[in-house]
Protein backbone atom coordinates (compact mmCIF):
# COMPACT_ATOMS: atom_id res chain seq x y z
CA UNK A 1 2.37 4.66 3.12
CA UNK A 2 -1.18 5.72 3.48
CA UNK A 3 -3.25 4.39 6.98
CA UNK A 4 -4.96 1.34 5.45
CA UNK A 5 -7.28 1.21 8.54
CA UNK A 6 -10.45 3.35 9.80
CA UNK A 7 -13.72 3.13 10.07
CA UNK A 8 -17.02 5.31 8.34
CA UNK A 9 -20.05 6.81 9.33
CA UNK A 10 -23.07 7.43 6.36
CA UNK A 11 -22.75 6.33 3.32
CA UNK A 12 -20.17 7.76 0.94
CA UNK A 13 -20.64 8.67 -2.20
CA UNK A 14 -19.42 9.87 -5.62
CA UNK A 15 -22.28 12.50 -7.55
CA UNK A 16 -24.74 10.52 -5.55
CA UNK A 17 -23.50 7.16 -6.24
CA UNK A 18 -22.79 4.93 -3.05
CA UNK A 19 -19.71 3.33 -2.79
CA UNK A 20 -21.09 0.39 -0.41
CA UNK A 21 -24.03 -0.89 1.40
CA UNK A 22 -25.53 1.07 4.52
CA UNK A 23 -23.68 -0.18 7.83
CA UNK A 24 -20.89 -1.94 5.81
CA UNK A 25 -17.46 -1.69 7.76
CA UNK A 26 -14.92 -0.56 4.76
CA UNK A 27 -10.80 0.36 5.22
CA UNK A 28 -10.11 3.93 4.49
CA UNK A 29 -7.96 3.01 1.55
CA UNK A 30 -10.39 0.51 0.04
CA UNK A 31 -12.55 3.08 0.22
CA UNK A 32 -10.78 6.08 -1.57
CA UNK A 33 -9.88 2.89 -4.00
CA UNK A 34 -13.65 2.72 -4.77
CA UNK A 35 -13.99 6.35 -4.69
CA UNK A 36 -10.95 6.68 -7.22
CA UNK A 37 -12.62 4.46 -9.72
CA UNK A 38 -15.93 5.77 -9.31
CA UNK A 39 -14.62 8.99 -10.70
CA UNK A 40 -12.81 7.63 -13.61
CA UNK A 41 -15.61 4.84 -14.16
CA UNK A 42 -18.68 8.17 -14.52
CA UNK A 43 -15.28 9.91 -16.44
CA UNK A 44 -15.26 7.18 -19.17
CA UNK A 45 -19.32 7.45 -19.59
CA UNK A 46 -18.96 10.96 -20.06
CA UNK A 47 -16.58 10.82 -22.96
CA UNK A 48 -18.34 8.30 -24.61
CA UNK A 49 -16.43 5.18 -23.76
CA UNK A 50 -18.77 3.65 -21.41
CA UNK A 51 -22.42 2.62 -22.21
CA UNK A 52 -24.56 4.45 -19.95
CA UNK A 53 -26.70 1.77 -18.69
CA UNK A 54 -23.11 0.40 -17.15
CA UNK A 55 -24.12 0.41 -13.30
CA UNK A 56 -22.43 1.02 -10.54
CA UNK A 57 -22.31 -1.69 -7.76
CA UNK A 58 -21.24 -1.23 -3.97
CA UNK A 59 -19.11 -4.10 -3.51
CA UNK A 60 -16.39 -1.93 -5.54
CA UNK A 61 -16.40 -4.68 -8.23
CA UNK A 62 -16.96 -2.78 -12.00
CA UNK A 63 -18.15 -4.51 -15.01
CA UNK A 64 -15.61 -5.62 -17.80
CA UNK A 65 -16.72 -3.07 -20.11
CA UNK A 66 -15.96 -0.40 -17.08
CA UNK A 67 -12.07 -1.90 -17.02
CA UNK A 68 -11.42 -1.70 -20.19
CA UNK A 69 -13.67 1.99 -21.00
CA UNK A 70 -10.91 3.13 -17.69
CA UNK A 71 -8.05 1.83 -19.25
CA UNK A 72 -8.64 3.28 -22.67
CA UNK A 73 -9.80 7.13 -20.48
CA UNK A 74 -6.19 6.55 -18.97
CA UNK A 75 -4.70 6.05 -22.01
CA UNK A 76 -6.09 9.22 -23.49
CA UNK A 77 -5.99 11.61 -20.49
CA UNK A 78 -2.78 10.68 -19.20
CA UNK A 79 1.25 11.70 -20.25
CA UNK A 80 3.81 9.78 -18.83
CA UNK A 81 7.18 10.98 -19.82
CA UNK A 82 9.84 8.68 -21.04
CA UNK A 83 12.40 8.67 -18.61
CA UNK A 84 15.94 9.90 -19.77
CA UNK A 85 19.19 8.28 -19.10
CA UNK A 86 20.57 10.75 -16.53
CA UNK A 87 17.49 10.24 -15.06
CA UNK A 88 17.75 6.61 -14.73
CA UNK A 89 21.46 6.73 -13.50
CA UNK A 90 20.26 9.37 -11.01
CA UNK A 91 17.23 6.96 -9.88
CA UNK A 92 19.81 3.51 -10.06
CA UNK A 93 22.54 5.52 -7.87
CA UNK A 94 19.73 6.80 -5.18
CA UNK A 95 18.54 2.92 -4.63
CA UNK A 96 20.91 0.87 -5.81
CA UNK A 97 19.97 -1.48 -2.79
CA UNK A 98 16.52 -1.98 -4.48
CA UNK A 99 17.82 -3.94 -7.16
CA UNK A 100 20.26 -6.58 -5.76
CA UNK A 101 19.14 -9.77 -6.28
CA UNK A 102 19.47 -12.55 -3.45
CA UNK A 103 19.01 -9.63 -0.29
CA UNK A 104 17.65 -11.33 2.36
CA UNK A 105 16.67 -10.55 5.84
CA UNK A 106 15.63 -12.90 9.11
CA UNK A 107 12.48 -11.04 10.82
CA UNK A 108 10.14 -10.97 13.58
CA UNK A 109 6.98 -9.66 13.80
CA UNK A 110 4.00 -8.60 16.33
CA UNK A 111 0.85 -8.77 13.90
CA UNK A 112 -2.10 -7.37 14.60
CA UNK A 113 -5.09 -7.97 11.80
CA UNK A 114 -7.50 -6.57 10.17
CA UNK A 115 -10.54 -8.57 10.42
CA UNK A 116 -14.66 -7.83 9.42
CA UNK A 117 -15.91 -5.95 12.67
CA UNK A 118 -13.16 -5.50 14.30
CA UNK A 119 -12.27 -1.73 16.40
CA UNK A 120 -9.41 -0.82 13.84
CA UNK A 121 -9.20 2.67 16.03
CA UNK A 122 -8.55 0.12 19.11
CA UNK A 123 -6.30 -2.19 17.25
CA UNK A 124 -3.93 0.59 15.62
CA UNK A 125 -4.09 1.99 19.36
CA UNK A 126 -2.92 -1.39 20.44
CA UNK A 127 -0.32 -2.04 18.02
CA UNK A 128 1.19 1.50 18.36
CA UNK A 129 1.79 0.96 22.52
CA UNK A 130 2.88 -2.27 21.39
CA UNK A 131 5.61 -0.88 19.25
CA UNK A 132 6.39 1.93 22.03
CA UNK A 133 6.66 -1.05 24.33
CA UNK A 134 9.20 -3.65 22.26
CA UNK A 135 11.50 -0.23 21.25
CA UNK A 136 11.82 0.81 24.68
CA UNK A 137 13.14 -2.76 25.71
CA UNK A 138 15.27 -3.16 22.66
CA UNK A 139 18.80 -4.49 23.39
CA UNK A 140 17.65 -4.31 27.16
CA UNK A 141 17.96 -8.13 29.00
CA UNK A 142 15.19 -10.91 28.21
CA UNK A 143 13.49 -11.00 24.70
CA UNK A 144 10.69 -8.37 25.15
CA UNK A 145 9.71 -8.85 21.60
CA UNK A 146 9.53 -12.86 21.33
CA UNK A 147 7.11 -12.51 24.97
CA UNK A 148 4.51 -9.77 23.41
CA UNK A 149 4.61 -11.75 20.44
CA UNK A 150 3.32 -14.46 21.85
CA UNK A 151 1.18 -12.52 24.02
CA UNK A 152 -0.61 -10.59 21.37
CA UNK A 153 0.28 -11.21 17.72
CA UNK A 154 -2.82 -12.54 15.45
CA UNK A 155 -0.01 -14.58 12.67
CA UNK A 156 0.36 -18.24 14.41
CA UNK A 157 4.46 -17.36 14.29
CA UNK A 158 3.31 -15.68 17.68
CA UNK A 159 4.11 -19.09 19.15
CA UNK A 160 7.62 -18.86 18.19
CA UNK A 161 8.20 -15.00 19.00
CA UNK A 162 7.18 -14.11 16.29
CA UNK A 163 9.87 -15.63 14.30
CA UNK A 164 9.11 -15.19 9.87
CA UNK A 165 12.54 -16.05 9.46
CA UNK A 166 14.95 -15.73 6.70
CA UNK A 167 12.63 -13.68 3.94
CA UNK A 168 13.46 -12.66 0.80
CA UNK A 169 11.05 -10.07 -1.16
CA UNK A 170 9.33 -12.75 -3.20
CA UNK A 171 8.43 -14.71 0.04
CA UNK A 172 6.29 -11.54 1.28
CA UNK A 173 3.41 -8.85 -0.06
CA UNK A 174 5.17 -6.05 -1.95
CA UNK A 175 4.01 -3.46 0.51
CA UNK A 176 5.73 -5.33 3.72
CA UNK A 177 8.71 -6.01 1.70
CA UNK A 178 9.05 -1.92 0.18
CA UNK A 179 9.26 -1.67 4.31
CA UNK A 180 11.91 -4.31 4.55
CA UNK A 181 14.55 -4.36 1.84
CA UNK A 182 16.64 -1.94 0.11
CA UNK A 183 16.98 -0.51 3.31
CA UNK A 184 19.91 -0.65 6.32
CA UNK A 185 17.84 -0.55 9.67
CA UNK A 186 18.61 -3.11 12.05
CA UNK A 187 16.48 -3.72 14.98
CA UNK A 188 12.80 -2.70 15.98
CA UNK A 189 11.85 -0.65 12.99
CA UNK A 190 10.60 2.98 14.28
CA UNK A 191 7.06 2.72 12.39
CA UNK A 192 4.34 -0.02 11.80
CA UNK A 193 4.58 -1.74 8.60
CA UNK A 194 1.23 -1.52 7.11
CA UNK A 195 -0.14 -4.63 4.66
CA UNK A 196 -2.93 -5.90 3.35
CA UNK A 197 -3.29 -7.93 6.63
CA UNK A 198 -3.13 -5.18 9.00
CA UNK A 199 -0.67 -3.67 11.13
CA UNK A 200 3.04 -5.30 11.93
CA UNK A 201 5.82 -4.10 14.55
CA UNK A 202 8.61 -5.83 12.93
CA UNK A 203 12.71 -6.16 13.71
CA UNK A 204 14.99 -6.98 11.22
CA UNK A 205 17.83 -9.16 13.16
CA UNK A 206 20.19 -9.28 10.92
CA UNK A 207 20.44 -8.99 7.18
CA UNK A 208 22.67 -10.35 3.78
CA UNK A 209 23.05 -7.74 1.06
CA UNK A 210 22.40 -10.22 -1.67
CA UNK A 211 24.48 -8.83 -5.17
CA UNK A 212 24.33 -5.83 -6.55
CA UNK A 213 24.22 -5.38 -10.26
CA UNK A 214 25.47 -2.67 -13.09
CA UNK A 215 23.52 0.03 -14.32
CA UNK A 216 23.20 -1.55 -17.46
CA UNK A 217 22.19 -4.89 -16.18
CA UNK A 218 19.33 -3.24 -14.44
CA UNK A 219 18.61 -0.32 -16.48
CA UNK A 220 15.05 -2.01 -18.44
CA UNK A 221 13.98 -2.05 -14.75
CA UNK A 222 15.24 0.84 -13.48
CA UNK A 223 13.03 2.64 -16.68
CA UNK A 224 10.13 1.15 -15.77
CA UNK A 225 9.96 1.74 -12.34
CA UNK A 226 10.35 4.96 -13.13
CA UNK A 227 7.29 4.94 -15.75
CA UNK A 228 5.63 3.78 -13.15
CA UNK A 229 6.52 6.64 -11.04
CA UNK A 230 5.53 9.42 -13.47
CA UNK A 231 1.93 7.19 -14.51
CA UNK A 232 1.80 7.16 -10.34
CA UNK A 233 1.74 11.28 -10.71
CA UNK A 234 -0.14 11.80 -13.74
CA UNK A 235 -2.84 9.81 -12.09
CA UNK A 236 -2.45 11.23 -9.21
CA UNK A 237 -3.30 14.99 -10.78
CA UNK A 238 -5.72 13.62 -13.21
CA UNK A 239 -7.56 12.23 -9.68
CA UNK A 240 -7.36 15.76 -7.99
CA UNK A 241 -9.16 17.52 -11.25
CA UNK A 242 -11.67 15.15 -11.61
CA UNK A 243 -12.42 15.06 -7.82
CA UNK A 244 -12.39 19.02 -7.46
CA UNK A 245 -14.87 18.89 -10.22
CA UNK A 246 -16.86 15.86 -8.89
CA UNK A 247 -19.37 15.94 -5.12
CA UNK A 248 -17.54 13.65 -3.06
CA UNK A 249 -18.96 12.57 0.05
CA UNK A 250 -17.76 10.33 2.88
CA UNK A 251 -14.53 9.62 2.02
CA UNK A 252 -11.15 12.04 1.98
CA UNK A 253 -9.21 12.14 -1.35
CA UNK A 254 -6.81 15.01 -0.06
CA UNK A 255 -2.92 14.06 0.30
CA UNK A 256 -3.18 10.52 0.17
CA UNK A 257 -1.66 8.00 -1.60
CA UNK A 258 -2.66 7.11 -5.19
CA UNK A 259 -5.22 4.04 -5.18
CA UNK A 260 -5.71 1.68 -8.40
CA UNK A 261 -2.20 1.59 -8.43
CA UNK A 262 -0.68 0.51 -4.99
């Protein structure tokens, strides 16, 4: 997953078009988001899908008529393969864990938000000794990770060691539960879990497979997530051309993750 937090200096733009106010404290992610759509948003004006009076704001909000102009650009510029059946019995055998239904796991977690002004450099500094810290006293005597929960962690489950407990994926946000479930770890997991409210040391304590189901129970699902997978990768490139062709400044579009679509 992509670092959701750091901080900018200037202004950043897209062919001269800011992508926030002066002094405004942006994630890194947010901002490629805004730089992403930029780029398709002055795309669809140049092919004629977009009025040109359509203005760009720096809140990264776009008009209605920008949504739909991007949406119909996508639809144009884009091929997204249909995926084959091999390839979905391939994809359903590689992750068959990703598709049970009633998986559930009881965690803990250390969180540390992401909040307007705060030192995100300082805070991912603070959650990644934190994380060195609770791993190194894993499975040792006491409960190392209940005591820096309550020491440190922003979520008010700090009071309780940081105790979530049992989750399933619908009871979390899909990027802390891709982290979670479908997976086998058991413990302090190795790497912070990044979400939309900032950076987690989490341990799974114990897990329940939930059921798994057939091929062909899943295999609607198991199409589409692949779909999604190859639109993922068409954008992706699409992205790369228009940005190699575009002046981007302030803000890195090399080797990251795919915004618009995360």
């Amino acid at each position: 997953m992509s670092d959701p937090v750091s901080t900018i200096t200037g202004i950043a733009r897209v062919n001269g078009v800011a992508l926030h106010a002066p002094a405004e404290a942006i994630a890194s992610d947010a901002l490629r988001q805004r730089a992403c759509t930029e780029l398709l948003r002055q795309t669809a004006q140049r092919e004629g899908l977009l009025a040109d009076d359509d203005a760009a704001g720096t809140d990264g909000a776009i008009s209605e008529a920008a949504t739909a102009a991007i949406e119909a650009l996508l639809a144009r510029a884009l091929s997204v393969p249909e995926p084959t059946d091999d390839a979905c019995r391939r994809h359903h055998a590689a992750s068959v864990g990703r598709y049970a239904s009633g998986e559930r796991a009881r965690v803990r977690h250390i969180l540390f938000a992401v909040a307007p002004g705060v030192d995100v450099v300082a805070l991912r500094k603070r959650a990644e000794a934190a994380l060195v810290d609770v791993r190194c006293h894993d499975g040792t005597a006491g409960d190392g990770f209940g005591r820096a929960a309550r020491a440190v962690s922003n979520c008010p489950s700090g009071a309780e060691g940081g105790d979530l407990g049992w989750l399933e994926q619908k009871d979390c946000a899909p990027e802390f539960a891709r982290e979670i479930f479908g997976k086998a770890e058991i413990g302090v997991l190795p790497r912070l879990v990044h979400s939309r409210f900032g950076l987690h040391v989490v341990e799974v304590q114990t897990r329940e497979p939930g059921v798994t189901p057939s091929f062909d129970t899943v295999r609607g699902a198991v199409a589409n997530s692949l779909r999604q997978q190859g639109f993922v990768t068409s954008l992706r490139q699409y992205l790369q051309v228009l940005a190699g062709a575009a002046v981007v400044e302030g803000v890195d579009l090399e080797g990251t993750d795919t915004p618009l679509v995360q």
